[in-house]
Every structure is written in C-alpha cells, then in structure tokens.
N, C-alpha and C. Protein backbone atom coordinates (compact mmCIF):
# COMPACT_ATOMS: atom_id res chain seq x y z
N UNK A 1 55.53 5.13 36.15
CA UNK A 1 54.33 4.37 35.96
C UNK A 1 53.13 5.30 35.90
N UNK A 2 53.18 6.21 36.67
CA UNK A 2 52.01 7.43 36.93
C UNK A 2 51.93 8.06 35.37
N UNK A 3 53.09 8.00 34.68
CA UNK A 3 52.63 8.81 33.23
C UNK A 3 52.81 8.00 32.18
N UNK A 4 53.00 6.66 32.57
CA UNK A 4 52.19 5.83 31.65
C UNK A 4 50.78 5.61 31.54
N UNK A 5 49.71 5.72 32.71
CA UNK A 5 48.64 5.77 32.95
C UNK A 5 47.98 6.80 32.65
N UNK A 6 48.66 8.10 32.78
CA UNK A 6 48.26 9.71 32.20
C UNK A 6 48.21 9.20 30.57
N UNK A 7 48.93 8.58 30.28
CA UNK A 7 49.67 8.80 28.66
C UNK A 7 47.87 7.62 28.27
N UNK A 8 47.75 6.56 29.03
CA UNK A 8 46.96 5.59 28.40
C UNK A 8 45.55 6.82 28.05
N UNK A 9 45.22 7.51 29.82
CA UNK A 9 44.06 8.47 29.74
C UNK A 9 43.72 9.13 28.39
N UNK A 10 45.05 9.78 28.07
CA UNK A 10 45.06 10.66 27.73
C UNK A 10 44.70 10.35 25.67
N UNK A 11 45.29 9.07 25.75
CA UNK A 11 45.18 8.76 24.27
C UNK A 11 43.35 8.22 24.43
N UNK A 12 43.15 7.70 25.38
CA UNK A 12 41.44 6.92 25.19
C UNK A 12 40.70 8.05 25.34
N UNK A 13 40.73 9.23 25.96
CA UNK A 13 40.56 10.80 25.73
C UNK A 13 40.36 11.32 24.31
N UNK A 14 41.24 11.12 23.71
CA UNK A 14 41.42 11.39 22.57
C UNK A 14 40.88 10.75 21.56
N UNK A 15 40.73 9.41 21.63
CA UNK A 15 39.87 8.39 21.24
C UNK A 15 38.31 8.45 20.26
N UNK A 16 37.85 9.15 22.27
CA UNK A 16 37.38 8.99 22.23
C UNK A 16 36.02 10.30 21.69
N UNK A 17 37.21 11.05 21.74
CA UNK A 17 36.81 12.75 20.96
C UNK A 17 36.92 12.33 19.23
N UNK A 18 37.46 11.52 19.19
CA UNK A 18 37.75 11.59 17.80
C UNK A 18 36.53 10.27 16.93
N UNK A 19 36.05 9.58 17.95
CA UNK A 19 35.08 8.83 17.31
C UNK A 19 33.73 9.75 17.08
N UNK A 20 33.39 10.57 18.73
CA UNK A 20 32.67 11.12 19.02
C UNK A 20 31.95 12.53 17.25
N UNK A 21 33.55 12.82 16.74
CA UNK A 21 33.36 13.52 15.72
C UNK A 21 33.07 12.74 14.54
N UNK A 22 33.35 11.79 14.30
CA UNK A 22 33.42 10.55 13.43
C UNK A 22 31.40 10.26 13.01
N UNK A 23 30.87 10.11 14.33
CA UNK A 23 29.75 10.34 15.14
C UNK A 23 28.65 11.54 14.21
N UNK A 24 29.37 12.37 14.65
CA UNK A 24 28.52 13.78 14.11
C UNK A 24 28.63 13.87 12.66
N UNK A 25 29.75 13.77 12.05
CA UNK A 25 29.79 13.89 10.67
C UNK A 25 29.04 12.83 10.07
N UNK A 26 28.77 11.39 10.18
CA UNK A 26 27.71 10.55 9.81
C UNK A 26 26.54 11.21 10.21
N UNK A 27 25.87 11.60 11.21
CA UNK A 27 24.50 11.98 11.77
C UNK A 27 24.78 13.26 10.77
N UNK A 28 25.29 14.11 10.27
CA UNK A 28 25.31 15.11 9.33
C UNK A 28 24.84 14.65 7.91
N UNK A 29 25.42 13.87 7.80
CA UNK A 29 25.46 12.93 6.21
C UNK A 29 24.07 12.35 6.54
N UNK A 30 23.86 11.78 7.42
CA UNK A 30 22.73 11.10 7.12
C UNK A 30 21.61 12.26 7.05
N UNK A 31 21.48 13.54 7.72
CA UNK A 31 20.54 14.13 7.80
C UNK A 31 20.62 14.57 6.81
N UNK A 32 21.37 15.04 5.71
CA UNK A 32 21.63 15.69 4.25
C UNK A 32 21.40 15.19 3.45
N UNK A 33 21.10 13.93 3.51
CA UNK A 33 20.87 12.65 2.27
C UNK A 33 19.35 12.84 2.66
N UNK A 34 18.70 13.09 3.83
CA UNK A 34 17.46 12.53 4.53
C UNK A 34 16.83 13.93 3.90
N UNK A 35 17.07 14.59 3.90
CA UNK A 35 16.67 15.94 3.69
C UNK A 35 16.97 16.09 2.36
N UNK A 36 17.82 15.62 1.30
CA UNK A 36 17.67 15.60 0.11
C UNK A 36 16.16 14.96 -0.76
N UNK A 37 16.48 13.66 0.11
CA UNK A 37 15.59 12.55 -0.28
C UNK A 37 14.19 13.48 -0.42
N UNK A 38 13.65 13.81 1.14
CA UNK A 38 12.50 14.79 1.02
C UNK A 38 12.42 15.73 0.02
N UNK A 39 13.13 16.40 0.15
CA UNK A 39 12.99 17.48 -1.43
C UNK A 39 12.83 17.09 -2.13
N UNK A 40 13.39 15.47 -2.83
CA UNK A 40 13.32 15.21 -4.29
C UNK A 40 11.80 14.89 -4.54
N UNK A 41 10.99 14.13 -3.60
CA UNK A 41 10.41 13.38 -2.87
C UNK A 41 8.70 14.53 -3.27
N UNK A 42 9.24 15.54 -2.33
CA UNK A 42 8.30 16.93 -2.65
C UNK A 42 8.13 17.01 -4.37
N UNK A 43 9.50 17.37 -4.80
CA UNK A 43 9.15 17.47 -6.25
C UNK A 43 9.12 16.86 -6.99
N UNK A 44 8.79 15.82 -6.97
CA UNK A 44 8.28 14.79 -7.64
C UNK A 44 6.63 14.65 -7.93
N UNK A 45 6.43 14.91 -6.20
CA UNK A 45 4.79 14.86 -6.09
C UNK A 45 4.27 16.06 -6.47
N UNK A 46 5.29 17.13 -6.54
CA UNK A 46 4.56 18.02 -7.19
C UNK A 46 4.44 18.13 -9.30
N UNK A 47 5.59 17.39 -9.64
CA UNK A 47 5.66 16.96 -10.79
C UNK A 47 4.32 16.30 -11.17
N UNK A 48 4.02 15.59 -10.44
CA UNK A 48 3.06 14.27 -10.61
C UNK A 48 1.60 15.08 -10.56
N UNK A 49 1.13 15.91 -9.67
CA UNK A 49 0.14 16.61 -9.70
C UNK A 49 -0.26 17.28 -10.68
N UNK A 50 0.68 18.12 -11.07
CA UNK A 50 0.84 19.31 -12.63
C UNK A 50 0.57 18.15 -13.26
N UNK A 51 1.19 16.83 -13.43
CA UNK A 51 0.69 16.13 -14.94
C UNK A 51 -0.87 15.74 -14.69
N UNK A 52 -0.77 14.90 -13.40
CA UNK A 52 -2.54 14.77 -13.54
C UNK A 52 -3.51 16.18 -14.27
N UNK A 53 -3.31 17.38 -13.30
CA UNK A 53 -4.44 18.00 -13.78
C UNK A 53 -4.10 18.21 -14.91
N UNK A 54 -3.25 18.61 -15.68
CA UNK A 54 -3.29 18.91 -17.17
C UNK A 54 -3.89 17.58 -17.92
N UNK A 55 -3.83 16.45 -17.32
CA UNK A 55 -4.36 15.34 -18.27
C UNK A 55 -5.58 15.43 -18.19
N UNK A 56 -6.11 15.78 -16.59
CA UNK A 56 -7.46 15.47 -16.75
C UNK A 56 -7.98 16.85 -17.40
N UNK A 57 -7.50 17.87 -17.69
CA UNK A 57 -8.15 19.36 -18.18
C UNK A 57 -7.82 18.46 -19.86
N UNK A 58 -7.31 17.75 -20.22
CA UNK A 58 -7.31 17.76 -21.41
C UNK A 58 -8.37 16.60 -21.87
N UNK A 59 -8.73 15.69 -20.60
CA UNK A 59 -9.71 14.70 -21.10
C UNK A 59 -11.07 15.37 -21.00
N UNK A 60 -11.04 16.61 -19.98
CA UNK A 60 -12.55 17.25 -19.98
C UNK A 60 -12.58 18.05 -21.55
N UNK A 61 -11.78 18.77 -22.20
CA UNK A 61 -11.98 19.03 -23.29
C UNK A 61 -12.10 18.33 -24.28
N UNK A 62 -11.83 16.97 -24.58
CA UNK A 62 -11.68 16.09 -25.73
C UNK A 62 -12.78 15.46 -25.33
N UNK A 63 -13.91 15.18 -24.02
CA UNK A 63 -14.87 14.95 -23.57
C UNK A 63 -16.51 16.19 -24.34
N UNK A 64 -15.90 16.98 -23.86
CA UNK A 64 -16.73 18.14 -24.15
C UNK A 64 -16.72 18.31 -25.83
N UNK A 65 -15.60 18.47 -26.56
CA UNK A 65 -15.40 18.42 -27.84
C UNK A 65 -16.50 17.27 -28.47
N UNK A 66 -16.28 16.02 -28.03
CA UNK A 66 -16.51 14.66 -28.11
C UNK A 66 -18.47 14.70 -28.39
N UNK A 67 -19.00 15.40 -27.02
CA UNK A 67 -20.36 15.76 -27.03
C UNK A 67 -20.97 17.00 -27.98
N UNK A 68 -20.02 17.84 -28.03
CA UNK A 68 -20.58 18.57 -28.95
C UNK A 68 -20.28 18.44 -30.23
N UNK A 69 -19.82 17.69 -31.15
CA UNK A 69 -19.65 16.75 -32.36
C UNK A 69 -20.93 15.82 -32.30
N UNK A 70 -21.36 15.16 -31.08
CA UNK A 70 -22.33 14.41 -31.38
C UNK A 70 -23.75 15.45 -31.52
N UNK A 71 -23.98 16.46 -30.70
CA UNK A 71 -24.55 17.63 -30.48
C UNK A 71 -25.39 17.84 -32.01
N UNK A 72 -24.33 18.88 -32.63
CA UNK A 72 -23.71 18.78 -33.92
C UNK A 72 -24.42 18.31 -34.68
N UNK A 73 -24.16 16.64 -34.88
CA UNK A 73 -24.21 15.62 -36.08
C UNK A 73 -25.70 15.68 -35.82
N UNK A 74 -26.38 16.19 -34.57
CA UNK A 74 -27.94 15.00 -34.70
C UNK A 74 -28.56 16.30 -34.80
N UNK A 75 -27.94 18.02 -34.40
CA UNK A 75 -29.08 18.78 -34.50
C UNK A 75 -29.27 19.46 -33.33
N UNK A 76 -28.62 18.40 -32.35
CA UNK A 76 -29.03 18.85 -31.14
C UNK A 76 -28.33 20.18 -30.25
N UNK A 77 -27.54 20.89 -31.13
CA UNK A 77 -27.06 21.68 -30.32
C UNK A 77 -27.50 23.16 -30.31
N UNK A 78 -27.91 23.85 -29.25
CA UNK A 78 -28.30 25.12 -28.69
C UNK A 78 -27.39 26.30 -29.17
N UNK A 79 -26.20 26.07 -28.91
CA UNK A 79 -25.00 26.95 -28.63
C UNK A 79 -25.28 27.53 -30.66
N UNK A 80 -25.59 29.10 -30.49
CA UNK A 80 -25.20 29.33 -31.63
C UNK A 80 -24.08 29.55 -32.58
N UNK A 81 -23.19 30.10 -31.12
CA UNK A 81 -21.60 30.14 -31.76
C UNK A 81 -20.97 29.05 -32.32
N UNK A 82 -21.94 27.74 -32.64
CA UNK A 82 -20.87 26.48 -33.16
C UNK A 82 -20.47 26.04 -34.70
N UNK A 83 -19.01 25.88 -34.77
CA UNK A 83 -19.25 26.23 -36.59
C UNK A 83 -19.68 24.52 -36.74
N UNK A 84 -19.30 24.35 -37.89
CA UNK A 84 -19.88 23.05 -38.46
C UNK A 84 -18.66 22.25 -38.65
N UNK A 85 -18.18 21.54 -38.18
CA UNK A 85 -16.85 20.81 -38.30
C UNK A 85 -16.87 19.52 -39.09
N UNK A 86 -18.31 18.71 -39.74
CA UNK A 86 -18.56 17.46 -40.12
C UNK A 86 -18.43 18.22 -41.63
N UNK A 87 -17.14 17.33 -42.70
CA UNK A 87 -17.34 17.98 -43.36
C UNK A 87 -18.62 16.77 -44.84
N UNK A 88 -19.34 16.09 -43.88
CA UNK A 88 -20.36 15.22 -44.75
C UNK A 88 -21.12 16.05 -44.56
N UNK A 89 -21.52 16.93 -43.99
CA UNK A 89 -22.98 17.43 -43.91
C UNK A 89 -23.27 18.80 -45.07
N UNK A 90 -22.85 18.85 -46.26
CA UNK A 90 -22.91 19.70 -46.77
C UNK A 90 -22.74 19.19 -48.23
N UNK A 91 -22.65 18.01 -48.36
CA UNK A 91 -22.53 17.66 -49.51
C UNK A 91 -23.54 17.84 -50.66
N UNK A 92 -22.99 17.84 -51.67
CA UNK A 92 -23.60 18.58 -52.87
C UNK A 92 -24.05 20.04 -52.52
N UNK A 93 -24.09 20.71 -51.40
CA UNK A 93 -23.75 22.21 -52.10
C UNK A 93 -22.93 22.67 -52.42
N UNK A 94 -21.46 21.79 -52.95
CA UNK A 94 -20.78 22.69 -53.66
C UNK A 94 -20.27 21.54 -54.61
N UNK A 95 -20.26 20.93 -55.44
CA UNK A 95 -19.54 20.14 -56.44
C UNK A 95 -18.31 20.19 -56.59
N UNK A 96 -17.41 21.20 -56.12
CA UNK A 96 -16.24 21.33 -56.74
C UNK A 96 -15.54 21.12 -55.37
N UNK A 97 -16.20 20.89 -54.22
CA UNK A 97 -15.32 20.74 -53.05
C UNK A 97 -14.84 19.25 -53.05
N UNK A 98 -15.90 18.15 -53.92
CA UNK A 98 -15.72 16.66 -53.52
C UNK A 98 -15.70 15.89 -55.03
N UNK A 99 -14.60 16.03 -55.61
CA UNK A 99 -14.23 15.93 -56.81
C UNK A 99 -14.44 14.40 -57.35
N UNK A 100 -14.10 13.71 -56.12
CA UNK A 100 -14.43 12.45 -56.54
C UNK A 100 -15.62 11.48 -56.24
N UNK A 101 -16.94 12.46 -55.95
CA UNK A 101 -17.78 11.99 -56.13
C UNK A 101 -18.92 11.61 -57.67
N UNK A 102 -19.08 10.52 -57.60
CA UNK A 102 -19.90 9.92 -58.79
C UNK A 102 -20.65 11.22 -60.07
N UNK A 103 -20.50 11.34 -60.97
CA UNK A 103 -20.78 12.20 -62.05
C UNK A 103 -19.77 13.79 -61.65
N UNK A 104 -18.99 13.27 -61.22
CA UNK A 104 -18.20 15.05 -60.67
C UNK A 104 -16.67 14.90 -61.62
N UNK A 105 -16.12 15.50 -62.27
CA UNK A 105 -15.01 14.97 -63.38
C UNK A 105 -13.74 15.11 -62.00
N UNK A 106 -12.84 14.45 -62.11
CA UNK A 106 -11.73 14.74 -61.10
C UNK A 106 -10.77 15.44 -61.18
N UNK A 107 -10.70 15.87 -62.37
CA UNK A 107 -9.84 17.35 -62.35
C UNK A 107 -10.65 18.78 -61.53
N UNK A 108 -11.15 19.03 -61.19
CA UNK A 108 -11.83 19.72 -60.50
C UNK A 108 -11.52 19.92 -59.00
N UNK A 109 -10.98 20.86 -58.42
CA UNK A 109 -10.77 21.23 -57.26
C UNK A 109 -11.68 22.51 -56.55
C-alpha cells in the first residue's frame, strides 16, 4: 500500500512538472507574439511618419510653386533667378511658336 501512495506522489509530481512546463512555453509564445506585435507596431509608425513628412515637404513645394506662378503672372516677383513658365505671356513675339492663332497659316511650326 506504501508504494501505491509513492507511485500516486510520484505521478502528481510529475504532473505537475509537466503542466508547470506546458506553463512556460505559453508565457514564451505569448511574450514572442507580444514582442512581435511591438516591432511591427514600431514600424509601422515609423512607416507612417516618413509618409507624412514627405507629403507635407511635397505640399510646401506645390504651395510655394503655386505662389510663385501667381508672383509671376501679376509682376510681383523679386526673385531674379525666375524663368517665365506662363507660356501666354509672350504672345506675338514670335508667330511661329502659336500657329494657330488668327492670321498665322497652320503649317507653320
């Protein structure tokens, strides 16, 4: 009877080592998934940052572009380095650039 009672110990012993590992390998898994998650989590937000500023660096230039076109058109601009990008503002000094304007023959390029 004494090593039937050893034998019961000895298996709920065992049991109970073996849940105990059962135990750790989930708390492993979960911390590896948890710790994945974060990383992805990180680079994502860092994904997300890089796109903002490049959008907004591209709305300050199409902003800036935007003003100095209007700049430009009225006269108003300082900056001497600016070429002339409107291509209405030059019309009739050259006839052969705008072929299909009124008395201009259209073979003419």
């Amino acid at each position: 009877m004494a090593n039937q009672g050893q034998n019961i110990g000895y298996k709920a012993g065992e049991m109970t080592g073996q849940a105990q590992m059962k135990k750790d390998e989930f708390m492993n898994q979960a911390s590896a998934t948890a710790q994945s998650t974060q990383n992805s989590s990180s680079n994502l937000t860092d994904q997300a940052t890089n796109f903002f500023q490049q959008t907004g660096e591209q709305v300050k230039n199409m902003a800036q572009g935007a003003a100095d076109a209007v700049k430009n058109t009225l006269g108003m601009n300082t900056d001497n380095n600016t070429t002339n990008n409107n291509p209405g503002s030059n019309l009739g000094s050259n006839p052969d650039t705008y072929p299909g304007m009124p008395g201009q023959p259209n073979n003419r390029i």
